[in-house]
C-alpha atoms as a PDB file:
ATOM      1  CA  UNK A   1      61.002   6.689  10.756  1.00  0.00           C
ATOM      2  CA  UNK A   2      60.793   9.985   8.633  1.00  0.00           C
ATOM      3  CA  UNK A   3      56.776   9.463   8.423  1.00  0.00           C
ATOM      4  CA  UNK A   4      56.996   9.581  11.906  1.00  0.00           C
ATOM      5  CA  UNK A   5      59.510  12.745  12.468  1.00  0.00           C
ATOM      6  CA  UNK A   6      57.041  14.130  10.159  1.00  0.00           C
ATOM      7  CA  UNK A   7      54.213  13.207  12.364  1.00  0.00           C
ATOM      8  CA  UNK A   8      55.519  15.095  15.478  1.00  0.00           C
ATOM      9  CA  UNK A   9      55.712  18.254  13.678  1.00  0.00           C
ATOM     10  CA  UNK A  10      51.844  18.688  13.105  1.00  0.00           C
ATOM     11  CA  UNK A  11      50.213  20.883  15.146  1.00  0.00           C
ATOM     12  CA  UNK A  12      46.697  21.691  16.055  1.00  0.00           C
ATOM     13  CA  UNK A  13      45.177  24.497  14.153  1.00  0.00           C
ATOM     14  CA  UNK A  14      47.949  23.604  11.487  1.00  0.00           C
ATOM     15  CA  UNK A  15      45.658  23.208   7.828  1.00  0.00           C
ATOM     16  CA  UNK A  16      47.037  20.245   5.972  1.00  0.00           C
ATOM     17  CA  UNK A  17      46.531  18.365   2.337  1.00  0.00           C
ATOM     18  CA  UNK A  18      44.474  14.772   2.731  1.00  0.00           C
ATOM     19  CA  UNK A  19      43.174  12.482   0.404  1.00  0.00           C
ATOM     20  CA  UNK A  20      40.116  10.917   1.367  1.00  0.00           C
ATOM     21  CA  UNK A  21      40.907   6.967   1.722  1.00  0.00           C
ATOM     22  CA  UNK A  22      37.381   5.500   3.412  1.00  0.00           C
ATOM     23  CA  UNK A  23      33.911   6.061   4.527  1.00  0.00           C
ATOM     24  CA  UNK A  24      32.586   3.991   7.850  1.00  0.00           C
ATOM     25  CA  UNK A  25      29.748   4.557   8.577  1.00  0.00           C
ATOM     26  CA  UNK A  26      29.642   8.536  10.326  1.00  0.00           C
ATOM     27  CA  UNK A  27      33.549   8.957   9.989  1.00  0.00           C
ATOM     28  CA  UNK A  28      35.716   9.708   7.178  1.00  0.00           C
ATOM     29  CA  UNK A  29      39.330   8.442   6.840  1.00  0.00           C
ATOM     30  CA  UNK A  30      42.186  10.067   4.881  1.00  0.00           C
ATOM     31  CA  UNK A  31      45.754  10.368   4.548  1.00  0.00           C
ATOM     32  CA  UNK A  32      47.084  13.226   5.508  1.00  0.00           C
ATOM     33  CA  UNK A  33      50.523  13.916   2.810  1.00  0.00           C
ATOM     34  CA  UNK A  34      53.570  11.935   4.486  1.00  0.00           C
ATOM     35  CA  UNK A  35      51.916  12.184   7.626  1.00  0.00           C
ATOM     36  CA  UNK A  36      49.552   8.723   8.521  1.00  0.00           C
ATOM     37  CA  UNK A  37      45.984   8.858   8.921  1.00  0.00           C
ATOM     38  CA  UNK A  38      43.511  11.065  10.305  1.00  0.00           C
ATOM     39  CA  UNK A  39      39.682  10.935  10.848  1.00  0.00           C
ATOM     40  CA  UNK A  40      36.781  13.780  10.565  1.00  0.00           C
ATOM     41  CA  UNK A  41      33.486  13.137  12.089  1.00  0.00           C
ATOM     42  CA  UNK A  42      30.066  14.354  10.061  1.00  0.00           C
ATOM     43  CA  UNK A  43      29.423  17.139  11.871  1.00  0.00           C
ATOM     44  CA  UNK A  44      32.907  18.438  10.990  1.00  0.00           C
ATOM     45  CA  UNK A  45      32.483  18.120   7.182  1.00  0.00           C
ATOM     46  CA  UNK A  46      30.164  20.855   6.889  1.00  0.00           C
ATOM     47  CA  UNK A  47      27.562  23.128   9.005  1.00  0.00           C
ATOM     48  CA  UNK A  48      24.191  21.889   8.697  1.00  0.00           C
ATOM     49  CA  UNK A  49      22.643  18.548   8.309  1.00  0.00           C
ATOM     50  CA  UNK A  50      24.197  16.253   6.058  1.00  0.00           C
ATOM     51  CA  UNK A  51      22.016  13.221   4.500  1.00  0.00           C
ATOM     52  CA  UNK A  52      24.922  12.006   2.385  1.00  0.00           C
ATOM     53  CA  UNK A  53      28.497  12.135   3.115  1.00  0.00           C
ATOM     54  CA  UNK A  54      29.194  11.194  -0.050  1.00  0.00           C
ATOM     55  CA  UNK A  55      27.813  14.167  -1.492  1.00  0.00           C
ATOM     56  CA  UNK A  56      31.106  16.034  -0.109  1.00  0.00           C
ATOM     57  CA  UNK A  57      33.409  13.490   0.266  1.00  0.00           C
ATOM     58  CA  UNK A  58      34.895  10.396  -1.892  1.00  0.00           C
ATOM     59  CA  UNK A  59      37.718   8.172  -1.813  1.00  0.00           C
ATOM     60  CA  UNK A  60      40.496   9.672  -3.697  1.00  0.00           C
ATOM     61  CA  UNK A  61      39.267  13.075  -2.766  1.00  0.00           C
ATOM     62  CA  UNK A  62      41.980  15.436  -2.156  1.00  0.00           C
ATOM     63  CA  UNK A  63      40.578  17.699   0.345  1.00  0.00           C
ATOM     64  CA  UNK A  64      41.848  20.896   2.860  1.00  0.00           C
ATOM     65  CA  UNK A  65      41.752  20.283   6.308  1.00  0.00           C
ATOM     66  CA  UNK A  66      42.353  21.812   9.692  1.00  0.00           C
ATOM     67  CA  UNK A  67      43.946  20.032  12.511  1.00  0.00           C
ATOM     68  CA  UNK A  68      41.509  20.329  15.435  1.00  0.00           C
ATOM     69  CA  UNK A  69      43.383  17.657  17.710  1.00  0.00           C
ATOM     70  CA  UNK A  70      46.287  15.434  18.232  1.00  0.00           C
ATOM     71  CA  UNK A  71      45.364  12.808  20.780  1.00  0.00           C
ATOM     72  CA  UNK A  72      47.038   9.359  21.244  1.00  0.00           C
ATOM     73  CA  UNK A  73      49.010   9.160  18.275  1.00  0.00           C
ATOM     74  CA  UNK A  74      45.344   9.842  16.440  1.00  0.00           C
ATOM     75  CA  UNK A  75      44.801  13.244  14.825  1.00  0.00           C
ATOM     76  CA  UNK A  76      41.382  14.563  14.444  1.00  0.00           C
ATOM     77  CA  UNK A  77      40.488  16.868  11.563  1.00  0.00           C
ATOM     78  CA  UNK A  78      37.932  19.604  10.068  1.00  0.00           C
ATOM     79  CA  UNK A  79      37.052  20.228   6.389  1.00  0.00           C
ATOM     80  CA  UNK A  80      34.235  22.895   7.560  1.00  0.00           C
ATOM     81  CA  UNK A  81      36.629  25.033   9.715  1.00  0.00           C
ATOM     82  CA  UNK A  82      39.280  25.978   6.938  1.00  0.00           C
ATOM     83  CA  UNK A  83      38.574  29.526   5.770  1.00  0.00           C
ATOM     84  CA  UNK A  84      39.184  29.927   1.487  1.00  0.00           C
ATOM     85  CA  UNK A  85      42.266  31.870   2.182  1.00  0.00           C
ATOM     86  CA  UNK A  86      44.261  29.096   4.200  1.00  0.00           C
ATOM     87  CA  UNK A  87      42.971  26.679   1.487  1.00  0.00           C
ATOM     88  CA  UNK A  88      44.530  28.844  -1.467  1.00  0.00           C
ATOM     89  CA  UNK A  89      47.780  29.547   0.905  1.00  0.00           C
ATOM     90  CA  UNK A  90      48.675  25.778   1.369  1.00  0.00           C
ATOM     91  CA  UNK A  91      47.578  25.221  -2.067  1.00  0.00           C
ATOM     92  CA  UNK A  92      50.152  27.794  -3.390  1.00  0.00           C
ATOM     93  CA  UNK A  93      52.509  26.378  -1.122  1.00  0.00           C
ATOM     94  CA  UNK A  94      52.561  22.832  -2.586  1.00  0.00           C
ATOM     95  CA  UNK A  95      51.928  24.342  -6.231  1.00  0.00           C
ATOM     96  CA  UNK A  96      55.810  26.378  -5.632  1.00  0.00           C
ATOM     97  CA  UNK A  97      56.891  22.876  -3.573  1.00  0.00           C
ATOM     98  CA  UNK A  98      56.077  21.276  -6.905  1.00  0.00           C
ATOM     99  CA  UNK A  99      56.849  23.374  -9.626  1.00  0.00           C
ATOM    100  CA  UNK A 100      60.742  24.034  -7.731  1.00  0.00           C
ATOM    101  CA  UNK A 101      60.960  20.211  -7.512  1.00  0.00           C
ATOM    102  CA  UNK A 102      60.599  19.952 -11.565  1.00  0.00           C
ATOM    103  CA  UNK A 103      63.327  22.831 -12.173  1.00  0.00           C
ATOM    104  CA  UNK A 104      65.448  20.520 -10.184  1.00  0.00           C
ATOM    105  CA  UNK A 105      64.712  17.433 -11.773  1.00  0.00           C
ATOM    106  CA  UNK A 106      64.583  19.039 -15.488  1.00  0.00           C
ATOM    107  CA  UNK A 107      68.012  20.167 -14.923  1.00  0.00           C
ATOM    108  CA  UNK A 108      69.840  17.739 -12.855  1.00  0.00           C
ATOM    109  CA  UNK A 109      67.772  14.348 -13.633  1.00  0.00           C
ATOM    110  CA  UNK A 110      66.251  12.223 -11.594  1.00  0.00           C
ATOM    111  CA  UNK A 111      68.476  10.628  -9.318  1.00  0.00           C
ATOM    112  CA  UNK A 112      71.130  13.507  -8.912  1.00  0.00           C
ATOM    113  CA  UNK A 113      68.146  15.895  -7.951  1.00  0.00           C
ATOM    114  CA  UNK A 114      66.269  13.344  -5.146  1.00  0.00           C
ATOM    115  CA  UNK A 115      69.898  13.446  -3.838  1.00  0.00           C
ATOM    116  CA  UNK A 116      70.015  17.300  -3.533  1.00  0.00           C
ATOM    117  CA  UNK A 117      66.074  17.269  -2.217  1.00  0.00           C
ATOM    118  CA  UNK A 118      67.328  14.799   0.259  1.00  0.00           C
ATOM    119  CA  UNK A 119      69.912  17.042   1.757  1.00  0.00           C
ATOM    120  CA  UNK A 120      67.955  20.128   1.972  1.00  0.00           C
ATOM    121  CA  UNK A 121      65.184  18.331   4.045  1.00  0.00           C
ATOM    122  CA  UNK A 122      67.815  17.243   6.412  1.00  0.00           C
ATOM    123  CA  UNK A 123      67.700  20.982   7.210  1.00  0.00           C
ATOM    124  CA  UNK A 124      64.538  22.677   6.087  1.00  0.00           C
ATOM    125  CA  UNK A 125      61.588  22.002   4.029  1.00  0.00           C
ATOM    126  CA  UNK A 126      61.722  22.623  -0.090  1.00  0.00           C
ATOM    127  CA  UNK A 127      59.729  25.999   0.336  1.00  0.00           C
ATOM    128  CA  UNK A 128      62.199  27.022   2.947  1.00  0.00           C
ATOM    129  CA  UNK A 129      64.999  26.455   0.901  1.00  0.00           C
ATOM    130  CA  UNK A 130      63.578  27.866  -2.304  1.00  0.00           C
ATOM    131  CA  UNK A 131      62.570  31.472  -0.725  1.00  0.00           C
ATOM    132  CA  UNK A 132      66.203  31.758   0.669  1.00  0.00           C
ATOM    133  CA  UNK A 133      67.687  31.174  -2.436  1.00  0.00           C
ATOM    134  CA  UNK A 134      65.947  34.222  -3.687  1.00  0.00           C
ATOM    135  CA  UNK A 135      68.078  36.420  -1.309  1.00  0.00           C
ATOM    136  CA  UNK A 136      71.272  34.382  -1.400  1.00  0.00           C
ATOM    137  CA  UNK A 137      72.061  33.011  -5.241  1.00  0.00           C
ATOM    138  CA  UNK A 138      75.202  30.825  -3.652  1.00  0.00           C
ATOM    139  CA  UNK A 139      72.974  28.499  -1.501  1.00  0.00           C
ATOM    140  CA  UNK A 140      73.242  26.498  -4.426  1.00  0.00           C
ATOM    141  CA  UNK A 141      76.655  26.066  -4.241  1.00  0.00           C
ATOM    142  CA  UNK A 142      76.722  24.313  -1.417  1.00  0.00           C
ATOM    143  CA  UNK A 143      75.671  21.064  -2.853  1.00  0.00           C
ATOM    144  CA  UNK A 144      76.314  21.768  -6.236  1.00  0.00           C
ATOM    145  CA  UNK A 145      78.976  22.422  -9.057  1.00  0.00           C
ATOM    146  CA  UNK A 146      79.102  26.375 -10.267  1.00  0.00           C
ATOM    147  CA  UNK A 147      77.615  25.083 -14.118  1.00  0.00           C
ATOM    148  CA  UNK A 148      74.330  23.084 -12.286  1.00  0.00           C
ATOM    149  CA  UNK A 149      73.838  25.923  -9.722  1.00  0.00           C
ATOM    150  CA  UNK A 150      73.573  28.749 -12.325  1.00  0.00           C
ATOM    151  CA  UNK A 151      71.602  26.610 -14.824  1.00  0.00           C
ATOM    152  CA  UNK A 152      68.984  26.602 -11.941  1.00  0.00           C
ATOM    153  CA  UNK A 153      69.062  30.272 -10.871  1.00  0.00           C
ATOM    154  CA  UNK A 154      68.931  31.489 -14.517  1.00  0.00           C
ATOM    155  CA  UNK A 155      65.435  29.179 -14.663  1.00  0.00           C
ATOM    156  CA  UNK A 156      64.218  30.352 -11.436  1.00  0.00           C
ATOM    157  CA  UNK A 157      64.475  34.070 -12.510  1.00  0.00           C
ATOM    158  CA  UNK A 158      62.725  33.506 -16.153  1.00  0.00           C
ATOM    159  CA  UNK A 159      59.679  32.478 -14.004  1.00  0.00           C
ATOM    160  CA  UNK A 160      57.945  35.269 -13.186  1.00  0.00           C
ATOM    161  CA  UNK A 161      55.497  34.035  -9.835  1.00  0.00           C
ATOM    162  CA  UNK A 162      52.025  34.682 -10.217  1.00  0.00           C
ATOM    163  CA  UNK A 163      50.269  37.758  -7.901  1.00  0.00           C
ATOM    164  CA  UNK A 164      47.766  36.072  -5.772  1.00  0.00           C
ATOM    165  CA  UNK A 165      44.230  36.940  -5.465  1.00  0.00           C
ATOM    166  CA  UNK A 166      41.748  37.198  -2.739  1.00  0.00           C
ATOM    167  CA  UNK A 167      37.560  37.801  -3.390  1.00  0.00           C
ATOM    168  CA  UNK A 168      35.507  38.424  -0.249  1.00  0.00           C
ATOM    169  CA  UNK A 169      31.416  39.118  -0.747  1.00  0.00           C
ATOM    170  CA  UNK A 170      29.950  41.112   1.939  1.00  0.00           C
ATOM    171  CA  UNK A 171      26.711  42.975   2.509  1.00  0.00           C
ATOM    172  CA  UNK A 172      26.020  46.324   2.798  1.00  0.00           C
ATOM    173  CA  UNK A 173      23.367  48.743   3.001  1.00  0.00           C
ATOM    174  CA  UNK A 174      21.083  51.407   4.044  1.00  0.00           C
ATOM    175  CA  UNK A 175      17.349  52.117   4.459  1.00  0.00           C
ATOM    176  CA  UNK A 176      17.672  56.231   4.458  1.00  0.00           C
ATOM    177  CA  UNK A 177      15.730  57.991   1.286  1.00  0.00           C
ATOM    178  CA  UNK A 178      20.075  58.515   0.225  1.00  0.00           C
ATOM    179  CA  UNK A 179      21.125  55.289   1.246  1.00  0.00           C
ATOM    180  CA  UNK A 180      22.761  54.672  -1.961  1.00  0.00           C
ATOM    181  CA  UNK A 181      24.930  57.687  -1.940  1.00  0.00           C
ATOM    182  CA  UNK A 182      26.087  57.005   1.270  1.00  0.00           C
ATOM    183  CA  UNK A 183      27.003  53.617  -0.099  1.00  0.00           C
ATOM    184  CA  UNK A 184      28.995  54.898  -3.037  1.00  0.00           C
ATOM    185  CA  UNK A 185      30.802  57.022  -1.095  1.00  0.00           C
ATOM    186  CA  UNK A 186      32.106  54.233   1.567  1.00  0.00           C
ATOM    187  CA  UNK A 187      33.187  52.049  -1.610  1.00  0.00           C
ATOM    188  CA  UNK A 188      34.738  54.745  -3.433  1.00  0.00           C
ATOM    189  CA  UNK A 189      36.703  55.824  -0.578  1.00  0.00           C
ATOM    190  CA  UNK A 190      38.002  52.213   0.503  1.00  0.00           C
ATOM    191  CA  UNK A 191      38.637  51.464  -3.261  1.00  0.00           C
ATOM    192  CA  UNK A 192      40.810  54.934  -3.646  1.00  0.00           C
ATOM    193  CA  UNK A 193      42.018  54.144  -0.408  1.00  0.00           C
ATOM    194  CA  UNK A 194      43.637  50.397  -0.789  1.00  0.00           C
ATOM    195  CA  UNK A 195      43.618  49.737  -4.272  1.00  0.00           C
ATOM    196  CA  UNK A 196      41.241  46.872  -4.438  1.00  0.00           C
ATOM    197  CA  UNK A 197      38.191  46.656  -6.804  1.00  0.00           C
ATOM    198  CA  UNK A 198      34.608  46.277  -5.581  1.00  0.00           C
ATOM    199  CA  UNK A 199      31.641  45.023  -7.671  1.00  0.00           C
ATOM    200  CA  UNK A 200      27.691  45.167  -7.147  1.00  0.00           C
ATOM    201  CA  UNK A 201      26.312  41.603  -6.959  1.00  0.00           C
ATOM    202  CA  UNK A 202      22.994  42.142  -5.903  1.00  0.00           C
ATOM    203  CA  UNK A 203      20.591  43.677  -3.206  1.00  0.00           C
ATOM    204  CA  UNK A 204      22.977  44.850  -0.733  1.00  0.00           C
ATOM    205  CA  UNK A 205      25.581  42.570  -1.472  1.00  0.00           C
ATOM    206  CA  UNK A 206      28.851  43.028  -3.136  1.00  0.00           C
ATOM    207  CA  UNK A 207      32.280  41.504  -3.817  1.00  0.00           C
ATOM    208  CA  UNK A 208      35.769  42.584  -3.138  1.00  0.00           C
ATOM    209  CA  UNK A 209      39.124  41.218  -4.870  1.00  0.00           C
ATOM    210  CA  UNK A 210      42.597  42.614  -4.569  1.00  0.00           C
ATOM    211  CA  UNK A 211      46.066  41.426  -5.712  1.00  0.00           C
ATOM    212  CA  UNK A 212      49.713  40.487  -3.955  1.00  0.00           C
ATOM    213  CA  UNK A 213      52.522  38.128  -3.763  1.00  0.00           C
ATOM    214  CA  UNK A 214      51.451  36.239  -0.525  1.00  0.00           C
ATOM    215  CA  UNK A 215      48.329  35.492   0.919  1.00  0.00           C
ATOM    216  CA  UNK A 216      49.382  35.951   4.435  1.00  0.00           C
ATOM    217  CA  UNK A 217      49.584  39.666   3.321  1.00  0.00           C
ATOM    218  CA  UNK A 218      46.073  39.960   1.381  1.00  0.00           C
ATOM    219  CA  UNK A 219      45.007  38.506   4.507  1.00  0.00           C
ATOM    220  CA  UNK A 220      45.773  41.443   6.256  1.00  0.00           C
ATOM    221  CA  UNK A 221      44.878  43.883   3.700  1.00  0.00           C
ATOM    222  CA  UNK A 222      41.871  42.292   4.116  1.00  0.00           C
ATOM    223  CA  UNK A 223      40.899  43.157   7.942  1.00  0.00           C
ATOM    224  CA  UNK A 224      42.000  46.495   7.607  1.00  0.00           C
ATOM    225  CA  UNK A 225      39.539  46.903   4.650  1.00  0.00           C
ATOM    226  CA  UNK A 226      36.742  45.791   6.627  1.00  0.00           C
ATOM    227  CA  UNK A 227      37.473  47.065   9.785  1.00  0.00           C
ATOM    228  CA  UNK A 228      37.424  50.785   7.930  1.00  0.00           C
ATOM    229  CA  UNK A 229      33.802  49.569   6.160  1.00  0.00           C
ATOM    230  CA  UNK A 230      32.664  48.515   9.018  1.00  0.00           C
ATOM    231  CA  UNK A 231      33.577  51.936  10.994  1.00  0.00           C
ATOM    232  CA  UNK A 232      32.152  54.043   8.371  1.00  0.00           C
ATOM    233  CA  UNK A 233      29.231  52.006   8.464  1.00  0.00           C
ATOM    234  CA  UNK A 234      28.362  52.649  11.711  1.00  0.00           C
ATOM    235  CA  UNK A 235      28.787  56.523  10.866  1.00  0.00           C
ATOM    236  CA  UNK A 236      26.771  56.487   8.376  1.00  0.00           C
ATOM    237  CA  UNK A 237      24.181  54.152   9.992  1.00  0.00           C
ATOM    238  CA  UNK A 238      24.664  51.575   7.817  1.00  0.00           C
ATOM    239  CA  UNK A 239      24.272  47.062   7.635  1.00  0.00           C
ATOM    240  CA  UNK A 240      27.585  45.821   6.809  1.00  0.00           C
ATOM    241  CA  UNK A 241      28.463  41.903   7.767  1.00  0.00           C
ATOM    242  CA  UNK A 242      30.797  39.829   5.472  1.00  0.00           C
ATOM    243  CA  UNK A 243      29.511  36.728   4.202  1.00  0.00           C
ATOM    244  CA  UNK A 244      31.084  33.342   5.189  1.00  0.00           C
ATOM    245  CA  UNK A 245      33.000  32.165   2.693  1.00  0.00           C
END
C-alpha cells in the first residue's frame, strides 16, 4: 500500500532516482526509488544514434530521470531530457535525505529512530521535516524527550551544509579587428556584476561557475546572467549561444 500512495504522487515532468534493472531488446527497465517500475525507450536515452545501449546503460545503474508520462498505471521516462542542474538538485536532495537519516540513527539507534522517521512521513517527507526544523528547534519535541531532541539539534548545527555549485560553458565571440576587447568588457562587467567567475576554454568558448545554498536559486542566477550576455551581445554585435550541457 505505501509503494502505491507513493506511486500517485509522481508527476510528469517530476525528475526521479532509478536503478537500471533490465535491457529487452530497444527498452530499458528500472526501478524508480519506492515507486515500481518504469521504462525508457532508445531514443530517450540520448540524442543521436545509439549502436549500444549498453554503452549508457547497465543493470544496477543508478541513473537521473525525467518523468515524461504516466499512462495506465505505466510511467514512461527520459535520461536525455534531465538538464545537469535538476540532476545535482535531486542528488543533493537525497544526499541531505541521507545524511539527516544517520544523525537520527547515530543518536537514537536503530529501531527508536525508524519509529520517529515513520511518524514524520505520516505528515511530510524527511527533507520537509529537516528544513523546518531549522526555523523551529521544538519540532523535535514533539516526538521526542527534551535530552534526544537537543542531542540532535546540537549535531545538526556543527554541520556546516556545503554551498552548491553550478558551471555552464557557453560561446562567445566577435569577428571585428577589437573583437576581443569587446569581449573582455562583457565578462568583466557580468563578473563585477553577479559575482560569478568566468574562465577562457578555448576559441570562443568559455565557462561560468558561481556558488549558493540551493540550486533552485543558482538556477536563476543563472538566466539572469545570460539573458544580460546575451543583450550585450547583441549591442556589441556579438555570437553568444550556451552550450548544452
Amino acid at each position: 500500500m505505501e509503494k502505491e500512495k507513493n506511486k500517485e504522487q509522481l508527476q510528469e515532468g517530476q525528475v526521479v532516482l532509478c536503478v537500471v534493472e533490465k535491457i529487452i531488446g530497444t527498452t530499458v527497465f528500472v526501478n524508480i526509488q519506492n515507486n515500481g517500475e518504469g521504462t525508457i525507450i532508445t531514443s530517450e536515452i540520448s540524442p543521436g544514434r545509439i549502436r549500444n545501449l549498453r554503452n549508457y546503460v547497465i543493470p544496477g545503474k543508478r541513473i537521473v530521470c525525467k518523468i515524461l508520462r504516466i499512462k495506465d498505471n505505466r510511467i514512461h521516462l527520459s535520461l536525455r531530457r534531465v538538464k545537469q542542474f535538476e540532476k545535482k538538485e535531486l542528488l543533493d536532495k537525497i544526499s541531505k535525505e541521507k545524511n539527516f537519516k544517520g544523525i537520527l540513527k547515530g543518536i537514537l539507534g536503530e529501531e527508536k529512530s525508524q519509529n520517529l522517521i515513520e511518524k514524520i512521513t505520516e505528515q511530510e517527507t524527511i527533507l520537509e521535516f529537516a528544513e523546518k526544523l531549522k526555523k523551529n528547534k521544538n519540532l523535535l519535541k514533539k516526538y521526542l524527550s527534551k535530552s534526544d531532541a537537543e542531542k540532535i539539534i546540537k549535531t545538526l548545527e556543527s554541520k556546516k551544509e556545503k554551498l552548491k555549485e553550478l558551471k555552464q560553458i557557453f560561446t562567445l565571440y566577435n569577428r571585428s579587428s577589437n573583437g576581443i576587447l569587446i569581449i573582455k568588457k562583457i565578462i568583466g562587467e557580468i563578473v563585477r556584476k553577479f559575482d560569478c567567475e568566468i574562465s577562457y576554454i578555448a576559441a570562443g568558448k568559455y565557462k561560468i561557475s558561481f556558488k549558493g545554498k540551493k540550486f533552485k536559486e543558482l538556477k536563476i542566477k543563472a538566466n539572469k546572467i545570460f539573458e544580460e550576455i546575451k543583450n550585450n551581445s547583441k549591442k556589441e554585435k556579438c555570437e553568444f549561444f550556451i552550450e548544452k550541457s
